[in-house]
C-alpha atoms as a PDB file:
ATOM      1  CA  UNK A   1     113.741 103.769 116.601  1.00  0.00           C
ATOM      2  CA  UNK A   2     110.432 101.900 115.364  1.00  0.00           C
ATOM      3  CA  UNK A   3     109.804 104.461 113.094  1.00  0.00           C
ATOM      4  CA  UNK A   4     113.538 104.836 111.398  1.00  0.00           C
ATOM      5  CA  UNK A   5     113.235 100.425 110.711  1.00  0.00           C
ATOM      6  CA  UNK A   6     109.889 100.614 109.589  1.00  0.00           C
ATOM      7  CA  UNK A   7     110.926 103.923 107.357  1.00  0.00           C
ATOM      8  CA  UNK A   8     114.268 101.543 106.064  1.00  0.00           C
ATOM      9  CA  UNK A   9     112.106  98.334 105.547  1.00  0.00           C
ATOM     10  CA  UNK A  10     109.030 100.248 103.300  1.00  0.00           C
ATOM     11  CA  UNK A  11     112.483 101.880 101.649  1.00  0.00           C
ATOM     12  CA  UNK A  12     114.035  98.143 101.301  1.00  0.00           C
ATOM     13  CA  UNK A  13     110.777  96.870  99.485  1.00  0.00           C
ATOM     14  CA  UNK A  14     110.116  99.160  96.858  1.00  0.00           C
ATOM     15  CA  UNK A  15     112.111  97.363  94.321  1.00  0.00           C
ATOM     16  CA  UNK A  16     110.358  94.109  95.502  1.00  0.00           C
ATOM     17  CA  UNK A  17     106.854  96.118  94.827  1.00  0.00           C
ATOM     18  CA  UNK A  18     108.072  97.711  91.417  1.00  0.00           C
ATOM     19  CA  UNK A  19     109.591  94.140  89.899  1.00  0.00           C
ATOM     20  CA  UNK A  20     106.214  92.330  91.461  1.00  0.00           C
ATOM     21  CA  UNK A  21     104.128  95.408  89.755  1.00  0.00           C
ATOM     22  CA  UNK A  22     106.100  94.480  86.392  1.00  0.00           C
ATOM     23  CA  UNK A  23     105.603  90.548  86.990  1.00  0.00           C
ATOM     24  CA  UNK A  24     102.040  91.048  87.416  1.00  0.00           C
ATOM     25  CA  UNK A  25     101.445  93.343  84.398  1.00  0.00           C
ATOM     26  CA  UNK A  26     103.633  91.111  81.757  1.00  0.00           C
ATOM     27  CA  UNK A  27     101.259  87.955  83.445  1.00  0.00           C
ATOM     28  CA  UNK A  28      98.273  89.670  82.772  1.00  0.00           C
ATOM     29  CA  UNK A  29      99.349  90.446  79.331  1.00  0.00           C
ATOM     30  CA  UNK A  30     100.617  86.810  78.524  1.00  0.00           C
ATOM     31  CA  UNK A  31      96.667  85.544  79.742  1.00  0.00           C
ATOM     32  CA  UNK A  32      94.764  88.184  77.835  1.00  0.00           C
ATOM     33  CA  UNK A  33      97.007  87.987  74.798  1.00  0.00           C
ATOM     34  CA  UNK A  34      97.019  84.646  74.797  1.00  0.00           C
ATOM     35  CA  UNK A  35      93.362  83.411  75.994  1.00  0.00           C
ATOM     36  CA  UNK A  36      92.146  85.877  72.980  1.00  0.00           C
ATOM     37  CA  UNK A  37      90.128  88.218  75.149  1.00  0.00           C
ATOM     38  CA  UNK A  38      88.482  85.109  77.312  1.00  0.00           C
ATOM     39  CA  UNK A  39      89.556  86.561  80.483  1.00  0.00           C
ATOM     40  CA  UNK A  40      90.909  90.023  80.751  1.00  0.00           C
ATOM     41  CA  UNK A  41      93.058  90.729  83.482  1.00  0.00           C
ATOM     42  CA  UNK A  42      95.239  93.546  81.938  1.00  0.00           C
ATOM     43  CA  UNK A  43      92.176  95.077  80.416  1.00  0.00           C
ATOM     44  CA  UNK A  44      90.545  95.228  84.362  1.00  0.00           C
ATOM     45  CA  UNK A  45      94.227  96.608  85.652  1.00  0.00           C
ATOM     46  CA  UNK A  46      94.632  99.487  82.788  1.00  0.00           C
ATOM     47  CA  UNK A  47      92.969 101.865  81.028  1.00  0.00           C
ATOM     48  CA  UNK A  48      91.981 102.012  77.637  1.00  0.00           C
ATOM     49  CA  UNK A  49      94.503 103.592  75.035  1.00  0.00           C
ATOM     50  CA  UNK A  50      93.773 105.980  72.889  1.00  0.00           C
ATOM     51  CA  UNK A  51      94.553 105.114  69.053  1.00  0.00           C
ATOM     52  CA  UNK A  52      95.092 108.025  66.703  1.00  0.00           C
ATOM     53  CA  UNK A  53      96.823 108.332  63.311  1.00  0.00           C
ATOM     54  CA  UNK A  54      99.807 109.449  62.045  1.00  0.00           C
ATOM     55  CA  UNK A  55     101.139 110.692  58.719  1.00  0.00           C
ATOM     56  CA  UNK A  56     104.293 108.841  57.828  1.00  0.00           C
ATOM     57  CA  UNK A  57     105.999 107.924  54.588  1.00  0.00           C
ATOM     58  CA  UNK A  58     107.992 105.205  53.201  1.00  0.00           C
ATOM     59  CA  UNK A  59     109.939 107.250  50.459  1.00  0.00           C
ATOM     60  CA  UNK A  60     106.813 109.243  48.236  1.00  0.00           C
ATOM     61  CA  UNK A  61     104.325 107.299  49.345  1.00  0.00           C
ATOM     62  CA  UNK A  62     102.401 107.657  52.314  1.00  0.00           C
ATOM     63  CA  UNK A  63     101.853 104.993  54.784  1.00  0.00           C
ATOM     64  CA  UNK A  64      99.106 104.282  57.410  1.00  0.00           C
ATOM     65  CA  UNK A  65     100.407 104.382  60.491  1.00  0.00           C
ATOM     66  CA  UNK A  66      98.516 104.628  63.819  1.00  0.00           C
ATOM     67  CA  UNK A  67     100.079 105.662  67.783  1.00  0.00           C
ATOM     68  CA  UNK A  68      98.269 103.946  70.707  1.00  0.00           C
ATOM     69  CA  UNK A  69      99.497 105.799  74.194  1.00  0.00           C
ATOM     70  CA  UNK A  70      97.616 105.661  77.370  1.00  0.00           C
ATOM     71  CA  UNK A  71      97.493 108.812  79.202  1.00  0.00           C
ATOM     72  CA  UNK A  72      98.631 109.239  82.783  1.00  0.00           C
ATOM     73  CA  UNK A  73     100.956 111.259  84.931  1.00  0.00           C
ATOM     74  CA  UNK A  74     103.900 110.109  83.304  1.00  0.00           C
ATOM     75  CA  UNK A  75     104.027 109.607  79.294  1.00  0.00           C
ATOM     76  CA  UNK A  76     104.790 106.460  79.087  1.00  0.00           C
ATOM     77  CA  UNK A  77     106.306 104.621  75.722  1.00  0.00           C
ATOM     78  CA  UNK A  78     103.506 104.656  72.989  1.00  0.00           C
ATOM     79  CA  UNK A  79     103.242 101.633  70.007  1.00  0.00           C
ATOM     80  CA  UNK A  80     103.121 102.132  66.653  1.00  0.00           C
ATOM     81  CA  UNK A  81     101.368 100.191  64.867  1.00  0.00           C
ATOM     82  CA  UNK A  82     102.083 100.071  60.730  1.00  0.00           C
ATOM     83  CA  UNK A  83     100.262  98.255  57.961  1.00  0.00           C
ATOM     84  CA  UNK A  84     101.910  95.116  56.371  1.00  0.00           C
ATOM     85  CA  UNK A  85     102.083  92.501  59.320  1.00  0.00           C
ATOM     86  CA  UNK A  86      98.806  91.033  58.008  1.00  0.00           C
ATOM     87  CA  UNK A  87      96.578  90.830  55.038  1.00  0.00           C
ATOM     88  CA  UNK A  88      94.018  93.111  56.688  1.00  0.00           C
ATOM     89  CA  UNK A  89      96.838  95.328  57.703  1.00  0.00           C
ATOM     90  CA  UNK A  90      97.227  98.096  60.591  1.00  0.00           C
ATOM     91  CA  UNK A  91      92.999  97.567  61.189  1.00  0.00           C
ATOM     92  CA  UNK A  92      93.190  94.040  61.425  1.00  0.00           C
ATOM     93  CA  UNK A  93      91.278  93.074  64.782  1.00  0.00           C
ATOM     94  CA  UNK A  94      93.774  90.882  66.520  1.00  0.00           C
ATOM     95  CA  UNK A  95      96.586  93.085  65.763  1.00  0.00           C
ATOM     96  CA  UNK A  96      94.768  96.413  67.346  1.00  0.00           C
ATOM     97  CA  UNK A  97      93.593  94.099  70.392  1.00  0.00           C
ATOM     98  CA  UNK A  98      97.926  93.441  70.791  1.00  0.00           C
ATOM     99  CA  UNK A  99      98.532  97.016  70.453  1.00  0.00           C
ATOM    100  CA  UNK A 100      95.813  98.007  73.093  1.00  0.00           C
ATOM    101  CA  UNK A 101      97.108  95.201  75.026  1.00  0.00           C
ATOM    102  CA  UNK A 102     100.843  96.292  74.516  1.00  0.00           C
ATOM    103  CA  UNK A 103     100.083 100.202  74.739  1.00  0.00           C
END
């Protein structure tokens, strides 16, 4: 009988652990984000993303584009990140520190 509640309560809690696993992540991302790289909390949690290019094109022209994705077990969603947000563009060194961040 101890073993069915205990079975039913760890059953109970995992969308307790999943939504504090989220909470936790989007906090960490908020304070390295934020704090520009002064303490990095996300950065100690994850691991690094891999950044790689990809050809797009924006009618004939072509357009720098690069994917960050992390690897893992599961693929999880990957960020493109285009040129055009700032004068620097895609390589500009805040906006590849959010994508690494956000990938």
């Amino acid at each position: 009988m101890a073993t069915v509640r205990l079975a039913l309560a760890l059953l109970l809690s995992l969308p307790l652990c999943a939504g504090a696993s989220s909470l936790i992540l989007t906090t960490s991302f908020l304070v390295e984000f934020l704090g520009q790289g002064g303490w990095r909390p996300l950065s100690t949690l994850t691991r690094e993303p891999a950044a790689r290019p990809l050809s797009a094109r924006s009618g004939l022209r072509p357009v720098a584009v690069d994917l960050h994705t992390r690897a893992g077990l599961f693929r999880p969603p990957a960020l493109v990140l285009v040129h055009g947000l700032s004068p620097e563009g895609k390589n500009d060194r805040r906006l590849r520190e959010a994508a690494a961040l956000l990938a």
